[in-house]
Protein backbone atom coordinates (compact mmCIF):
# COMPACT_ATOMS: atom_id res chain seq x y z
CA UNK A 1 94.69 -39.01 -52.25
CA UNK A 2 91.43 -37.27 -51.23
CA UNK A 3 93.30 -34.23 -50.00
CA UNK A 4 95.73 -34.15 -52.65
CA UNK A 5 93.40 -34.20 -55.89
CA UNK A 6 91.26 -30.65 -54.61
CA UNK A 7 94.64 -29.19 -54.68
CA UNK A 8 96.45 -30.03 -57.99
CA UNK A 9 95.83 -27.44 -60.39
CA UNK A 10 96.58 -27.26 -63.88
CA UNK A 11 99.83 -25.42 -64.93
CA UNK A 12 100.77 -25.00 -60.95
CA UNK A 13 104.13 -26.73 -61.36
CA UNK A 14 105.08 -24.12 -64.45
CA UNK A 15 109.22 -24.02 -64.24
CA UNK A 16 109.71 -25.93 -61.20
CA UNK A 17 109.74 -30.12 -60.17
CA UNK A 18 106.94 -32.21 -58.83
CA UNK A 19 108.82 -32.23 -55.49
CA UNK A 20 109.08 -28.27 -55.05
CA UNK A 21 104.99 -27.83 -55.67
CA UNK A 22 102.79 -26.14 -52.64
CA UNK A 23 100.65 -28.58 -51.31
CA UNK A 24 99.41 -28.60 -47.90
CA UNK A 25 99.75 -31.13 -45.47
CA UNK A 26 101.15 -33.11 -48.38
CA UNK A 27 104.41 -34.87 -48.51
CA UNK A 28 105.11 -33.92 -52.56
CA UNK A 29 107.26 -37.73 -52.79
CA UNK A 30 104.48 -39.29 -51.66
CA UNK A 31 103.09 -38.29 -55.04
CA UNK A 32 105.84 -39.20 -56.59
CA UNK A 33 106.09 -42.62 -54.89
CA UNK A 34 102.48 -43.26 -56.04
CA UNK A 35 102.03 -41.26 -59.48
CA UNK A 36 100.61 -43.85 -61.31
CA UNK A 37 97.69 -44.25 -59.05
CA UNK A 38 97.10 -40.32 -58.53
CA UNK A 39 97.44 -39.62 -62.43
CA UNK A 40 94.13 -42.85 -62.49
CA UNK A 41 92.38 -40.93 -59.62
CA UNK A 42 93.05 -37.34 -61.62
CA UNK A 43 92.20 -38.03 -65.18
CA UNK A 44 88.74 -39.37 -63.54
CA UNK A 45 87.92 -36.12 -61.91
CA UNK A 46 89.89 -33.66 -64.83
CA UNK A 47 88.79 -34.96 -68.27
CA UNK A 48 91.72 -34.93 -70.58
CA UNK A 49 89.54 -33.72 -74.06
CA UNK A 50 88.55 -31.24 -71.95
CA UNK A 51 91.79 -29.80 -71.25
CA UNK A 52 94.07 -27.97 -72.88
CA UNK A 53 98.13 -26.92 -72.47
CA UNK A 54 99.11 -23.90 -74.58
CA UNK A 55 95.75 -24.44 -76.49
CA UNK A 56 97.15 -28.26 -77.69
CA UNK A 57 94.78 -30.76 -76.93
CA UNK A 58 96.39 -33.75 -74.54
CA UNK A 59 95.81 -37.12 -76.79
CA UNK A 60 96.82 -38.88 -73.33
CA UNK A 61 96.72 -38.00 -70.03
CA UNK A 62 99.90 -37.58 -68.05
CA UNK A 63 99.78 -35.93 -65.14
CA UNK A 64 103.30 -34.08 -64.94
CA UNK A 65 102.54 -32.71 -68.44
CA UNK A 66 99.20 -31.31 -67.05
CA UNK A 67 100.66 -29.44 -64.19
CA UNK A 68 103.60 -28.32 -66.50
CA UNK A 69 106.42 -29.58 -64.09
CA UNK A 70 109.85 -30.05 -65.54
CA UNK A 71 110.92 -33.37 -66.07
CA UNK A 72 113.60 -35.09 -63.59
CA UNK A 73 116.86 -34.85 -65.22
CA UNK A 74 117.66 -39.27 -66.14
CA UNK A 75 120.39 -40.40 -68.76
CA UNK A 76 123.00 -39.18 -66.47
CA UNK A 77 126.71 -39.24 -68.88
CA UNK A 78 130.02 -39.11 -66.86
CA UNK A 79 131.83 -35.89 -68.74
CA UNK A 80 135.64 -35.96 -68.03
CA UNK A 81 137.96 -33.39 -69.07
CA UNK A 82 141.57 -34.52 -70.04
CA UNK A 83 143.37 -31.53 -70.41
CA UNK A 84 143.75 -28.08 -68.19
CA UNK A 85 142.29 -25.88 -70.83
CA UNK A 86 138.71 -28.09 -70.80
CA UNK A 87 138.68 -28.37 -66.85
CA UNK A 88 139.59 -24.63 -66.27
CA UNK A 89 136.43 -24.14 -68.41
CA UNK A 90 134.54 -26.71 -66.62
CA UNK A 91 135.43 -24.74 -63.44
CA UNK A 92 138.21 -26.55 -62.62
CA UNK A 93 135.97 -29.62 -61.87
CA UNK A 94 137.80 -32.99 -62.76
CA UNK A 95 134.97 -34.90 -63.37
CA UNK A 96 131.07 -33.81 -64.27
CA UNK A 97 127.78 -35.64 -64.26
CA UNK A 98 125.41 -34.15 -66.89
CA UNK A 99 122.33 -35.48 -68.48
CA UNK A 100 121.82 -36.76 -71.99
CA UNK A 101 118.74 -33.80 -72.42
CA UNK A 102 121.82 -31.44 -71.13
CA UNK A 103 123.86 -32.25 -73.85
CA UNK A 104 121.81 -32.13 -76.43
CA UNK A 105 121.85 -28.51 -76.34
CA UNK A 106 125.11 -27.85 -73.70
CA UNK A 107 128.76 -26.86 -75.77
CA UNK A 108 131.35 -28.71 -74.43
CA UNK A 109 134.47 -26.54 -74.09
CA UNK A 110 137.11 -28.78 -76.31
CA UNK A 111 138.05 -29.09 -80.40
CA UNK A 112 137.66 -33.01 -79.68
CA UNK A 113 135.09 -35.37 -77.93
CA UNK A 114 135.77 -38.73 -77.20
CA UNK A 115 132.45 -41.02 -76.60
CA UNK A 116 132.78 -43.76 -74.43
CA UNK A 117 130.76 -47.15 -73.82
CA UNK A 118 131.72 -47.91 -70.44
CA UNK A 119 132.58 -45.63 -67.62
CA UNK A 120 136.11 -47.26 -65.81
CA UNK A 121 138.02 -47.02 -69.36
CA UNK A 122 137.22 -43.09 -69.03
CA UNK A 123 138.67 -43.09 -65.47
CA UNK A 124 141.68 -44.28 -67.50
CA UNK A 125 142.18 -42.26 -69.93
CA UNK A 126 145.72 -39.90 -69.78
CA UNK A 127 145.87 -36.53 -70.22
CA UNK A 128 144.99 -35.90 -74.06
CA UNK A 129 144.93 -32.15 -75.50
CA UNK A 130 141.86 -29.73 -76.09
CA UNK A 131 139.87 -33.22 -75.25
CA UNK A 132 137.03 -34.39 -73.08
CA UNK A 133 135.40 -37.78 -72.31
CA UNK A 134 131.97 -38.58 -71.95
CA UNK A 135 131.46 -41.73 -70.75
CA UNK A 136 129.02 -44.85 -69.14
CA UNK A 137 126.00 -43.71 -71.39
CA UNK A 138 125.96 -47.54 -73.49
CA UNK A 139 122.88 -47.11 -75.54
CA UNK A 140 122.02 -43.67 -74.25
CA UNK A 141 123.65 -41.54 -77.84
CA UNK A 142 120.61 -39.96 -78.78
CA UNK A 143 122.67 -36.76 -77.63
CA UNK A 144 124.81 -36.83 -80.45
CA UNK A 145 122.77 -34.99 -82.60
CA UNK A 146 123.42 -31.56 -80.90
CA UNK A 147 124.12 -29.49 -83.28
CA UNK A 148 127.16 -27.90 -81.60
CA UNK A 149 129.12 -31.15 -82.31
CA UNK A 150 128.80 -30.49 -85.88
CA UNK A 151 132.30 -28.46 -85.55
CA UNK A 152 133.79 -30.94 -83.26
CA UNK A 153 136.07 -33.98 -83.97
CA UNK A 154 134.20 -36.49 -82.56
CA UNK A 155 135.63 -40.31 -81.79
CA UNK A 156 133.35 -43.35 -80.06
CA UNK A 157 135.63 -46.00 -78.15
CA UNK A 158 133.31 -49.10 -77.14
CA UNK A 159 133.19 -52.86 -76.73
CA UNK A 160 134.58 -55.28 -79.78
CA UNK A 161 131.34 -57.40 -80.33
CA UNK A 162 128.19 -56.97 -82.29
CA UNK A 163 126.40 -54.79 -79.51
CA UNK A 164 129.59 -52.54 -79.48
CA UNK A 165 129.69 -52.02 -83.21
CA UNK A 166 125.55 -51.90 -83.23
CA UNK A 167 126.26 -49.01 -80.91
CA UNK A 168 128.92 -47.29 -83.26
CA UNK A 169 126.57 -47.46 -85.81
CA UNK A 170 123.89 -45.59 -83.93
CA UNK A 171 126.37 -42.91 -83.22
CA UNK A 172 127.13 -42.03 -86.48
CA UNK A 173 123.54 -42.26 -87.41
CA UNK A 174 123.17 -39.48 -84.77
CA UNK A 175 126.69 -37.72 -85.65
CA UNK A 176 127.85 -38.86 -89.71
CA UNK A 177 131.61 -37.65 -89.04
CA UNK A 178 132.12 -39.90 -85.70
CA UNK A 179 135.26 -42.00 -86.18
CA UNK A 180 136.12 -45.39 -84.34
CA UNK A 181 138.93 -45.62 -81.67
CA UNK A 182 140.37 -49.41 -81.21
CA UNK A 183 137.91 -50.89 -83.22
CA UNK A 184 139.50 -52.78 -85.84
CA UNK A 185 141.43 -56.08 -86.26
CA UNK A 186 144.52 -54.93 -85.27
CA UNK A 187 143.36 -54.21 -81.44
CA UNK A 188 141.49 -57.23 -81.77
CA UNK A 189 144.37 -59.42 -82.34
CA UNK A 190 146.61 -57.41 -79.82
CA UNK A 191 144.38 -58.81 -77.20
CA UNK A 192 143.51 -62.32 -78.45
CA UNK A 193 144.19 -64.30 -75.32
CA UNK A 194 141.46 -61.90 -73.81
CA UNK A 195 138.96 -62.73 -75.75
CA UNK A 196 135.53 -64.54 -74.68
CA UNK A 197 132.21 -65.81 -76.89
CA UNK A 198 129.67 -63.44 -76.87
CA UNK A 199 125.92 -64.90 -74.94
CA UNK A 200 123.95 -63.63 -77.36
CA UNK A 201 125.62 -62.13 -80.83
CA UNK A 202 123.15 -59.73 -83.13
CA UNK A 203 123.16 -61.35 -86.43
CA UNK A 204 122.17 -58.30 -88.20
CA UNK A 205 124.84 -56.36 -89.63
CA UNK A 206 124.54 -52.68 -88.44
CA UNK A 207 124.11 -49.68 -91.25
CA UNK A 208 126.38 -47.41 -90.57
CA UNK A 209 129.76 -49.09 -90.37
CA UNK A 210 132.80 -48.07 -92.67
CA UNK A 211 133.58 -50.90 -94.71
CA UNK A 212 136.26 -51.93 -91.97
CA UNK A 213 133.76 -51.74 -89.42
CA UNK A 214 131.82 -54.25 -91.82
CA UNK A 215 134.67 -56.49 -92.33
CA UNK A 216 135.44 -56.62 -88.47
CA UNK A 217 131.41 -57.43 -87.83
CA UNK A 218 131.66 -60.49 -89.91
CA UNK A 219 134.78 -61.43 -88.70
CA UNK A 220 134.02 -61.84 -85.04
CA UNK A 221 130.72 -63.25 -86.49
């Protein structure tokens, strides 16, 4: 780490990724294989109060922040178009793998979205019109506040237990017009001789359920 601290500068990774930097005689993952240690080793020779990033003060040092690299894409989202019109927009690719941070401010190219818990039911899925999937994220909805979904018809397909429906309420605490797919009693009942007892069931009703949504909570309850 001797040779690699004189040659970290701050700002040097501006618009590019930890593993693109210049360093010489440096293998750029071996930083990234021991960052924790190297960010110790920096803040000791590069006193955090004493430095600044677009004049704000760093509360906290973190090392990638200081050299201004951009952030490894994680929260990878399976995006699946189901119809011709989506997937000739998509360049013709049948299936895309996009992060959460992409979506947040990336317009998919359909009138509806469908939201998915789990990725295999999305492999699925039939052809449906002007729609695409995007699938396998579980907790990961943060990105359903984009804005651009605003004008979309948005509907969240996921597991029939309390950490499904703890899930559907968190998407329409991101996105308020998000409607349930095979959700309900009905479904449930359809399938009865597949059903199993939950491990561990959340006790606490979830906020945002429709009163159905409610009603099918304390019923599996």
């Amino acid at each position: 780490s001797r040779f690699i601290l004189p040659q970290l500068k701050q700002g040097m990774g501006k618009g590019i990724y930890l593993r693109a930097i210049n360093l010489e005689d440096i293998d750029t993952k071996f930083i990234e294989n021991n960052l924790k240690v190297i960010e110790i080793l920096a803040e000791s020779l590069y006193s955090p109060t004493q430095q600044t990033i677009d004049n704000a003060s760093i509360a906290e040092f973190d090392l990638l922040n200081w050299l201004r690299c951009e952030i490894k894409p994680k929260d990878w989202l399976f995006v699946r178009p189901l119809c011709e019109q989506s997937k000739t927009a998509l360049a013709n690719l049948p299936i895309l793998k996009l992060s959460s941070q992409t979506l947040l401010s990336y317009e998919l190219p359909a009138k509806n979205i469908l939201v998915i818990e789990n990725e295999m039911p999305c492999f699925m899925l039939p052809h449906l019109p002007n729609t695409i999937a995007v699938a396998g994220g579980g907790k990961n909805l943060t990105w359903l506040k984009a804005q651009w979904l605003k004008h979309k018809k948005v509907g969240y397909w996921g597991d029939i237990d309390s950490e499904g429906l703890a899930m559907l309420s968190y998407a329409r605490k991101c996105c308020a017009h998000v409607e349930s797919l095979m959700m309900d009693k009905h479904t449930l009942g359809s399938h009865d001789h597949k059903r199993v007892a939950e491990p561990v069931f959340n006790q606490v009703a979830p906020k945002f359920l429709t009163i159905d949504e409610a009603e099918l909570f304390a019923f599996i309850q």
